[in-house]
Protein backbone atom coordinates (compact mmCIF):
# COMPACT_ATOMS: atom_id res chain seq x y z
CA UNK A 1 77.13 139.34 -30.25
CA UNK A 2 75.45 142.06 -27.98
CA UNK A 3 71.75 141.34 -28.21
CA UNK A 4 69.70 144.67 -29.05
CA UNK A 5 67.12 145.89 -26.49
CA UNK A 6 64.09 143.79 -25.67
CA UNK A 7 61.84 143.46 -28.40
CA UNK A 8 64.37 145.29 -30.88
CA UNK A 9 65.94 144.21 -34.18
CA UNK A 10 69.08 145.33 -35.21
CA UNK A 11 68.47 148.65 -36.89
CA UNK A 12 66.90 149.15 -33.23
CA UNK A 13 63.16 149.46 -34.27
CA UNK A 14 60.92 146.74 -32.42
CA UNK A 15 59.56 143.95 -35.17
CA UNK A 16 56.19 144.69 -34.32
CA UNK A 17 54.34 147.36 -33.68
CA UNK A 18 52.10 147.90 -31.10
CA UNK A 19 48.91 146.57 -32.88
CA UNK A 20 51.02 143.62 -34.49
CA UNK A 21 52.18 144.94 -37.05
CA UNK A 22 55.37 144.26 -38.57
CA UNK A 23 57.74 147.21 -38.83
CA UNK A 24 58.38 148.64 -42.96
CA UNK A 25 61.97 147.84 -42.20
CA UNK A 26 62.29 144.70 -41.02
CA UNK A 27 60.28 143.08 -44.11
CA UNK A 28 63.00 141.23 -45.52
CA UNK A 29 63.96 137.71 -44.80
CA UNK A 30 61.81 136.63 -41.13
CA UNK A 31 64.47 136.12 -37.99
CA UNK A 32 63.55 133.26 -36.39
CA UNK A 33 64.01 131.64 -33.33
CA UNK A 34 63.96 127.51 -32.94
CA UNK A 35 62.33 126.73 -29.45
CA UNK A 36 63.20 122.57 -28.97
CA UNK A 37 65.30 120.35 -31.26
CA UNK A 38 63.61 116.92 -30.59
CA UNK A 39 63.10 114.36 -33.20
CA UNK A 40 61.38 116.74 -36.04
CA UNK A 41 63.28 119.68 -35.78
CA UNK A 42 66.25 118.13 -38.20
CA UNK A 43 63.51 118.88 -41.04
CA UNK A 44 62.50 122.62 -39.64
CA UNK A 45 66.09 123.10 -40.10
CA UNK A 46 66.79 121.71 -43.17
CA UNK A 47 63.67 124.41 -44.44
CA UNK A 48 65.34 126.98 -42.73
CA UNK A 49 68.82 126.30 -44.09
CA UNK A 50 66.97 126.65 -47.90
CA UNK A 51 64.63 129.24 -47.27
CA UNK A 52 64.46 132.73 -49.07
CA UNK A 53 61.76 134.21 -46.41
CA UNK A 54 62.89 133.20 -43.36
CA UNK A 55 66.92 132.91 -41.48
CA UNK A 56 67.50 130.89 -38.25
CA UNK A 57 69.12 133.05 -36.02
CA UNK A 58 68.71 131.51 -32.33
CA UNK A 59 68.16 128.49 -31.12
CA UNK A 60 67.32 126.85 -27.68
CA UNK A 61 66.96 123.37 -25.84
CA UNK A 62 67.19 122.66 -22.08
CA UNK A 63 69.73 119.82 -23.13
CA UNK A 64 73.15 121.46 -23.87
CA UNK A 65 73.93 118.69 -25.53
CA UNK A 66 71.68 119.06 -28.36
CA UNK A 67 72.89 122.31 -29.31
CA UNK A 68 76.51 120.94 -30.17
CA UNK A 69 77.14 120.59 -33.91
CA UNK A 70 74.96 123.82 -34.99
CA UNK A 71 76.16 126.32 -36.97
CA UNK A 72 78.32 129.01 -35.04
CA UNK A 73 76.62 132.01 -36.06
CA UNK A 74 73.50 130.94 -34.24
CA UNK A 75 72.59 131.91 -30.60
CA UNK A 76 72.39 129.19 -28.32
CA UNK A 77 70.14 129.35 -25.54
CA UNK A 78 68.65 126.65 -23.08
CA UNK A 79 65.90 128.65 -22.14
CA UNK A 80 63.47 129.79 -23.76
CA UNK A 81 62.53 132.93 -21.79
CA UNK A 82 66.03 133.92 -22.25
CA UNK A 83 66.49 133.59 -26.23
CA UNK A 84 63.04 135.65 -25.65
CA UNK A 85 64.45 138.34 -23.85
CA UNK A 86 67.87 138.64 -26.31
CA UNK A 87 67.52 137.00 -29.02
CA UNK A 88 66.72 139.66 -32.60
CA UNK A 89 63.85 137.05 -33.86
CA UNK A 90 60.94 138.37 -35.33
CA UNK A 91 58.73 135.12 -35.00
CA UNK A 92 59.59 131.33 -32.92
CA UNK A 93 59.15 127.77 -34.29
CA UNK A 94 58.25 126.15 -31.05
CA UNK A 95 59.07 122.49 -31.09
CA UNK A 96 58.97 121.21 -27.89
CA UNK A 97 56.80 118.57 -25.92
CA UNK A 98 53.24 118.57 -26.53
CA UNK A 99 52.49 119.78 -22.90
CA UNK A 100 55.01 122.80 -23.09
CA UNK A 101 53.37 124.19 -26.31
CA UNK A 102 51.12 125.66 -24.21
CA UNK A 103 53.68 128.09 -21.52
CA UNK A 104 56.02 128.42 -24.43
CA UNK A 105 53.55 129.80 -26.97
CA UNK A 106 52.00 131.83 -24.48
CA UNK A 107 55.67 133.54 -23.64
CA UNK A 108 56.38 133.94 -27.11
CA UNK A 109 53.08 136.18 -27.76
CA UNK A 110 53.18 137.96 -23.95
CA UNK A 111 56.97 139.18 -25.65
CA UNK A 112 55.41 139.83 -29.20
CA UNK A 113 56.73 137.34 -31.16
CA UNK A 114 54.92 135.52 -34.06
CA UNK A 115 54.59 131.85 -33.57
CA UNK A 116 54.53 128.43 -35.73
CA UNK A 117 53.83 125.37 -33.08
CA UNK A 118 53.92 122.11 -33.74
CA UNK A 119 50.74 120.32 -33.50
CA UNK A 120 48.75 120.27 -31.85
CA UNK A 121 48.21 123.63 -30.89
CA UNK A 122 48.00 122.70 -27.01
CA UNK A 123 46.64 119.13 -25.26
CA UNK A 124 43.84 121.08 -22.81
CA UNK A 125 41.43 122.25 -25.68
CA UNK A 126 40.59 124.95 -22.80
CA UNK A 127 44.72 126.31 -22.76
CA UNK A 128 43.91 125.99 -27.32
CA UNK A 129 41.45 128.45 -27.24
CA UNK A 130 43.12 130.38 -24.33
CA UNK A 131 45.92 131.41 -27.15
CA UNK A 132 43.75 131.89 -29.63
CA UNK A 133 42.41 134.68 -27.59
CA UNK A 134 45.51 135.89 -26.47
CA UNK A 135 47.11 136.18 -29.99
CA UNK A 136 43.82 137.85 -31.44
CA UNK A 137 43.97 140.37 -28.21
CA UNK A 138 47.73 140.86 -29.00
CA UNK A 139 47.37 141.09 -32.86
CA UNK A 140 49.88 138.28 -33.89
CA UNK A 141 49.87 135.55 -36.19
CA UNK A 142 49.60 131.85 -34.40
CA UNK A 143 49.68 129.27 -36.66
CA UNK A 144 49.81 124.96 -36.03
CA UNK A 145 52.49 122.83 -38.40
CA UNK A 146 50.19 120.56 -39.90
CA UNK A 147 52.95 119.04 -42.19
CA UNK A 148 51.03 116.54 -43.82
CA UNK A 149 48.67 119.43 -46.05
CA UNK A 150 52.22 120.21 -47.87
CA UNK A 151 52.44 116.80 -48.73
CA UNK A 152 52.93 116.61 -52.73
CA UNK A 153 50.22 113.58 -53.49
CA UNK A 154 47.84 114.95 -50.99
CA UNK A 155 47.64 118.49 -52.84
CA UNK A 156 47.88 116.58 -56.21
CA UNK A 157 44.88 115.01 -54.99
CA UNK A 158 43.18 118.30 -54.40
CA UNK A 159 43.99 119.78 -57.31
CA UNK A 160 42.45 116.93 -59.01
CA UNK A 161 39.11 117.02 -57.86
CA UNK A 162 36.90 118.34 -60.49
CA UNK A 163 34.70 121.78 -59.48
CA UNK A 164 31.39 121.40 -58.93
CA UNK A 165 31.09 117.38 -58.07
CA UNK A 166 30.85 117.29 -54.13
CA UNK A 167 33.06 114.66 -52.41
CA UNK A 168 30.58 111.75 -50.51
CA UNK A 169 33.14 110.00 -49.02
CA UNK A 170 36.89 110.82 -47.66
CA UNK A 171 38.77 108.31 -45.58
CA UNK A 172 42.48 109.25 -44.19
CA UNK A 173 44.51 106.31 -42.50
CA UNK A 174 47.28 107.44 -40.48
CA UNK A 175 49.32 104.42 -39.24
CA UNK A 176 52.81 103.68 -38.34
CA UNK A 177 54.44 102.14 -34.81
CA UNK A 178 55.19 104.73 -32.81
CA UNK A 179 58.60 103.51 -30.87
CA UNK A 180 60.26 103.72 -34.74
CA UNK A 181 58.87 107.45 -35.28
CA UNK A 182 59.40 108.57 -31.41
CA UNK A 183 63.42 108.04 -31.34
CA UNK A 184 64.91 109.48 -28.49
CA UNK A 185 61.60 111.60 -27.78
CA UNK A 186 59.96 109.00 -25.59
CA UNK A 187 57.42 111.42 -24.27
CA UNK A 188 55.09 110.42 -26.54
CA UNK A 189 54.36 107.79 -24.90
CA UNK A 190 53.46 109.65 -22.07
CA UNK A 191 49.81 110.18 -22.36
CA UNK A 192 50.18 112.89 -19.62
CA UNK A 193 53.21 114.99 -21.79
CA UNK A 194 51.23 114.07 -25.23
CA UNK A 195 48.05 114.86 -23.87
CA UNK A 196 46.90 110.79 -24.77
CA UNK A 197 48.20 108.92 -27.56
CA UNK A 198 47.30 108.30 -31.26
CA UNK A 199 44.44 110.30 -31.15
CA UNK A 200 46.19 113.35 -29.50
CA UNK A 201 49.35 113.08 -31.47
CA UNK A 202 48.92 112.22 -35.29
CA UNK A 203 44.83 112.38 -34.61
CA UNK A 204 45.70 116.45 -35.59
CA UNK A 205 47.53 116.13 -38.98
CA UNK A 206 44.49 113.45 -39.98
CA UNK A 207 41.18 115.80 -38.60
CA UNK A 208 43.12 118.50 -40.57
CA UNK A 209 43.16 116.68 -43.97
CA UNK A 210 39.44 115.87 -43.28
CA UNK A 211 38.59 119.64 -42.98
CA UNK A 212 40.87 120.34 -45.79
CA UNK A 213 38.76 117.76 -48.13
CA UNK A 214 35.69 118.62 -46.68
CA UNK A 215 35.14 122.67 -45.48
CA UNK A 216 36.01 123.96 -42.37
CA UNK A 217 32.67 122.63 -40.63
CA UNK A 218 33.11 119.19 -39.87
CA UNK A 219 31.45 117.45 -36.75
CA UNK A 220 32.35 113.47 -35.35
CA UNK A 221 29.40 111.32 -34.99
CA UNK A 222 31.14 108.30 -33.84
CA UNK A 223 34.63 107.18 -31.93
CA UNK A 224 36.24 104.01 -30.62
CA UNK A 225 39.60 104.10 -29.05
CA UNK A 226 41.84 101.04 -28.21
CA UNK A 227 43.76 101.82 -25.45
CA UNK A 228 46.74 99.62 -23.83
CA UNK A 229 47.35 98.17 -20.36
CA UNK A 230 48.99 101.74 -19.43
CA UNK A 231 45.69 103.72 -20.82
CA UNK A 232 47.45 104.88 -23.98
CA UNK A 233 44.94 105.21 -26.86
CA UNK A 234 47.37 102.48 -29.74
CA UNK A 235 44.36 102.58 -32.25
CA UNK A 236 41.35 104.97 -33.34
CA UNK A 237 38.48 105.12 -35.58
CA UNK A 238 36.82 107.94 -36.14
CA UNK A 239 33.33 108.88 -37.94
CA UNK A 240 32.92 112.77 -39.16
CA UNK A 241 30.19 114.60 -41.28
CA UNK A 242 30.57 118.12 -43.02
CA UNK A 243 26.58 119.29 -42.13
CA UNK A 244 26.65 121.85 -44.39
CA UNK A 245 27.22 118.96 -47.41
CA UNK A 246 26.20 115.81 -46.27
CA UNK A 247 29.84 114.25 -46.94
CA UNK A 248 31.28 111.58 -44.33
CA UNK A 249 34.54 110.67 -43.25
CA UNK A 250 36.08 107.84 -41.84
CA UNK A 251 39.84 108.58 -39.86
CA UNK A 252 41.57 105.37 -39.27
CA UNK A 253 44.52 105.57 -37.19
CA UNK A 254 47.47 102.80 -35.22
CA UNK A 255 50.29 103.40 -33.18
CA UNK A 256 51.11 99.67 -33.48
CA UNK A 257 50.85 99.37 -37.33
CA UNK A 258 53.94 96.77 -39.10
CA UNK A 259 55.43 99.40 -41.08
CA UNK A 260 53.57 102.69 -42.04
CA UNK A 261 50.45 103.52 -44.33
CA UNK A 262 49.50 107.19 -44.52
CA UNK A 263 46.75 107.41 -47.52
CA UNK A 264 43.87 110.09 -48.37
CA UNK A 265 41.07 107.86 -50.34
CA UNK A 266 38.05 109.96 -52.36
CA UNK A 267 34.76 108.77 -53.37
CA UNK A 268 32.87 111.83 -55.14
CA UNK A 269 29.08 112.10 -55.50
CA UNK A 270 28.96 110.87 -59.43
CA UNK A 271 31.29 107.44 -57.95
CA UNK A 272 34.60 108.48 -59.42
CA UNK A 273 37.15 107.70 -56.60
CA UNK A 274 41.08 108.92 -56.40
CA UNK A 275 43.76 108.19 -53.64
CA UNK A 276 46.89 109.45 -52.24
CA UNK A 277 49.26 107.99 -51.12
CA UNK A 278 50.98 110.03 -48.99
CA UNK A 279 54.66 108.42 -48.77
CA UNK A 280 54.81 107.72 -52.63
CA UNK A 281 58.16 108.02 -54.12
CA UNK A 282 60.13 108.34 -50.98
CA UNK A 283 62.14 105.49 -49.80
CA UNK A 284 63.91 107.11 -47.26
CA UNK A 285 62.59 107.16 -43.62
CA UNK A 286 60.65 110.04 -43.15
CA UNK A 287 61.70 110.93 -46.38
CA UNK A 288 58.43 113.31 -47.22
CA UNK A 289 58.45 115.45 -44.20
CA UNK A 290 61.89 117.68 -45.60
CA UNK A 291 59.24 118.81 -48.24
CA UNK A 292 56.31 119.08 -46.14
CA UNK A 293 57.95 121.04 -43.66
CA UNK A 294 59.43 123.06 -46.00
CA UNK A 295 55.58 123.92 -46.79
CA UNK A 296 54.84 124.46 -43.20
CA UNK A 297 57.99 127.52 -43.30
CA UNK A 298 57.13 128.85 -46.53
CA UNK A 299 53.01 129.42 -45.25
CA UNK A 300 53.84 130.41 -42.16
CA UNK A 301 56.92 132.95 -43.56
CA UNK A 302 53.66 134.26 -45.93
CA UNK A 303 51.31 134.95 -42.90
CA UNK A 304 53.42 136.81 -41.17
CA UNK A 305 54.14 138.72 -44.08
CA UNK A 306 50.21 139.12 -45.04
CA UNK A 307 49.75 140.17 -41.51
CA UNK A 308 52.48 142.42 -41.33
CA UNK A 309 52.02 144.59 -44.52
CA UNK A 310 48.04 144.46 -45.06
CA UNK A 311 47.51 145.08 -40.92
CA UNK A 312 45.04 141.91 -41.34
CA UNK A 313 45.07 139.20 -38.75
CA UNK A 314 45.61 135.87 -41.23
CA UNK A 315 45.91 132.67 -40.41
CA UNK A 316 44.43 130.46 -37.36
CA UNK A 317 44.80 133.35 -34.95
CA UNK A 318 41.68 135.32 -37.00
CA UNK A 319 40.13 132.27 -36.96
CA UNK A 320 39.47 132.13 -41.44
CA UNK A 321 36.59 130.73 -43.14
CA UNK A 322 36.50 127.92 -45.84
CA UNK A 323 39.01 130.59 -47.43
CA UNK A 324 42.40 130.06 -49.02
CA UNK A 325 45.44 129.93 -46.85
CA UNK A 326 48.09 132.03 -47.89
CA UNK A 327 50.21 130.26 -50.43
CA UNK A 328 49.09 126.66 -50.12
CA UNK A 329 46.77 126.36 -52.54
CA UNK A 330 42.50 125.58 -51.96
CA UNK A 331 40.96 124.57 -48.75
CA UNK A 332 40.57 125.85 -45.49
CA UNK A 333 43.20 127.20 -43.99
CA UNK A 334 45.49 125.57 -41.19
CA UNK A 335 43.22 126.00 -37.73
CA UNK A 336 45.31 124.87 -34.51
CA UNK A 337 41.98 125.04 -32.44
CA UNK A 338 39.40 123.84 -34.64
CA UNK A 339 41.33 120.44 -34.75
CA UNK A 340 41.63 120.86 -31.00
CA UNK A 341 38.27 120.67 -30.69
CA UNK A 342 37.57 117.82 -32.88
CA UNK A 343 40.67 116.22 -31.08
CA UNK A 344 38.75 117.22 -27.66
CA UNK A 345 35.15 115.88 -29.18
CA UNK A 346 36.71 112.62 -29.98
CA UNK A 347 37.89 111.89 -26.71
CA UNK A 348 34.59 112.99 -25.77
CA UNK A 349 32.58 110.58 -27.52
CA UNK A 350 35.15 107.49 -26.70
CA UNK A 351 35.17 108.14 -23.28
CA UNK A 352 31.44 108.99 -22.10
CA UNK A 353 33.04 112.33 -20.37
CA UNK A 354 33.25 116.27 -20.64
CA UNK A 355 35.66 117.88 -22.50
CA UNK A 356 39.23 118.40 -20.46
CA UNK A 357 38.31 122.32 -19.70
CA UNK A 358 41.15 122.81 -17.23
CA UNK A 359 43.71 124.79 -17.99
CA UNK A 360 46.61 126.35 -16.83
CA UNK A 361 47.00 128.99 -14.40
């Protein structure tokens, strides 16, 4: 196929305009580009394959070899400037090691592409609020995959809790051994390519549920980190407040855990308590993240759309309130940097240090 000029879709108008917007004519189903087909991108492409709002049209890894076996109507690129440059997407899923979110996301806006990253949003909480910036200064929508806020029990939960009693307590445990959930992706065990370890990794997807239970201001009071003979943080437990209510959180999570336990527990003000449990009725390995991520593609498809036709800057990159996200129900909505800087204030508290301000050049 000859790709259409830079920044063009195939009618020849550019996706976006030049304040972001989203061309008239190209609101139909999203073009998308897959940036990095490690371990979790088998479920971004499973929502793909099923979606209405959104078609996989390009895809790109710097290993040829994991580009064999896709369909042939999709591009194939191994890097990601290049699918970029020629490549008719209108937005990117980048997947990709936690320390090339970063230089890939930043690419993706500097050509004008919408992006949905994979948490977290960057592992310098200086580079997370660096695009931030950039995507407000360049009007697009950048919005962070927490998968586990589509999870089925966890918004059952939600929808549960009655109006009007105030939640006291909220504990989230996040545990699993990391080796079985890693596969072939042994960077995460790199605390230099995952930007630490439990606490940087699945530390995200937990500090989000605790701002989606609690309101978008949360704080940690307390942190202890157990860390293994290589410095990798195996273990964390973390203590977090919501000022504004008084409510408390506890974040348990383990890298070394015999078998997996991901559960959201309740206690509400008048001492009625409900739980989640967050891999209920799914047997299969991994079994609840083709739904979740489904979730993640089906809010991030709506952003785009919200900020293409109402000229509004939704989602993390306008930085929302304690407001609705678009299409997933109450709660805050999905913030890639506010849960890089608990992430960041954590790591602050274990370690005695400042936060990790460099970034990139």
């Amino acid at each position: 196929m000859t790709a259409a000029p830079y920044g063009r879709g195939r009618d020849g108008r550019r996706p976006w305009t030049a304040h972001g917007q989203m061309a008239a004519s190209q609101r139909t189903a999203l073009r998308i580009g897959m940036i990095g087909l490690g371990v979790i991108s088998r479920f971004y492409l499973a929502a793909l394959e099923r979606s209405p709002e959104a078609e996989l049209v390009a895809v790109c890894d710097r290993d040829p070899a994991a580009l064999a076996g896709l369909p042939a109507h999709l591009e194939r690129h191994t890097d990601h400037r290049r699918l970029l440059r020629e490549a008719e997407v209108d937005a990117v899923v980048v997947n990709v090691p936690n320390d090339a979110h970063f230089p890939v996301c930043r690419d993706a806006l500097a050509a004008g592409r919408a992006v949905c990253v994979e948490k977290p949003l960057a592992t310098r909480v200086a580079d997370a609020r660096a695009l931030d910036r950039y995507a407000r200064e360049r009007g697009l929508p950048l919005f962070t995959s927490f998968h586990r806020r589509y999870n089925d029990p966890v918004r059952a939960l939600l929808g549960r809790l009655p109006e009007g009693v105030p939640v006291d307590t909220l504990t989230v445990r996040y545990k699993e051994t990391i080796e079985e959930h890693a596969g072939r992706d042994r960077w995460y065990l790199d605390p230099a390519r995952c930007g630490g370890g439990c606490l940087a990794d699945n530390g995200p997807n937990a500090l989000d549920l605790v701002r989606l239970f609690l309101g978008g201001d949360v704080s940690v009071d307390r942190v202890a980190l157990d860390r293994d003979r290589l410095g990798v943080d195996r273990a964390a437990r973390m203590l977090l407040r919501a000022p504004a209510t008084g409510a408390r959180a506890r974040v348990e999570l383990d890298w070394s855990y015999p078998g997996e336990r991901k559960t959201v527990e309740v206690r509400l003000a008048d001492g009625r308590a409900d739980a989640a449990d967050m891999l209920a009725g799914h047997t299969e390995f991994k079994g609840s993240l083709w739904h979740e991520y489904a979730g993640v593609l089906r809010d991030f498809a709506r952003v785009v759309r919200a900020h293409g036709t109402s000229g509004t800057r939704s989602g993390p990159a306008s930085r929302p309130g304690p407001a609705s996200p678009v299409g997933s129900g109450p709660g805050p909505a999905p913030d890639g940097l506010a849960v890089a800087e608990l992430v960041a204030a954590c790591y602050t508290l274990a370690d005695g240090a400042p936060e990790r301000e460099e970034t990139h050049a």
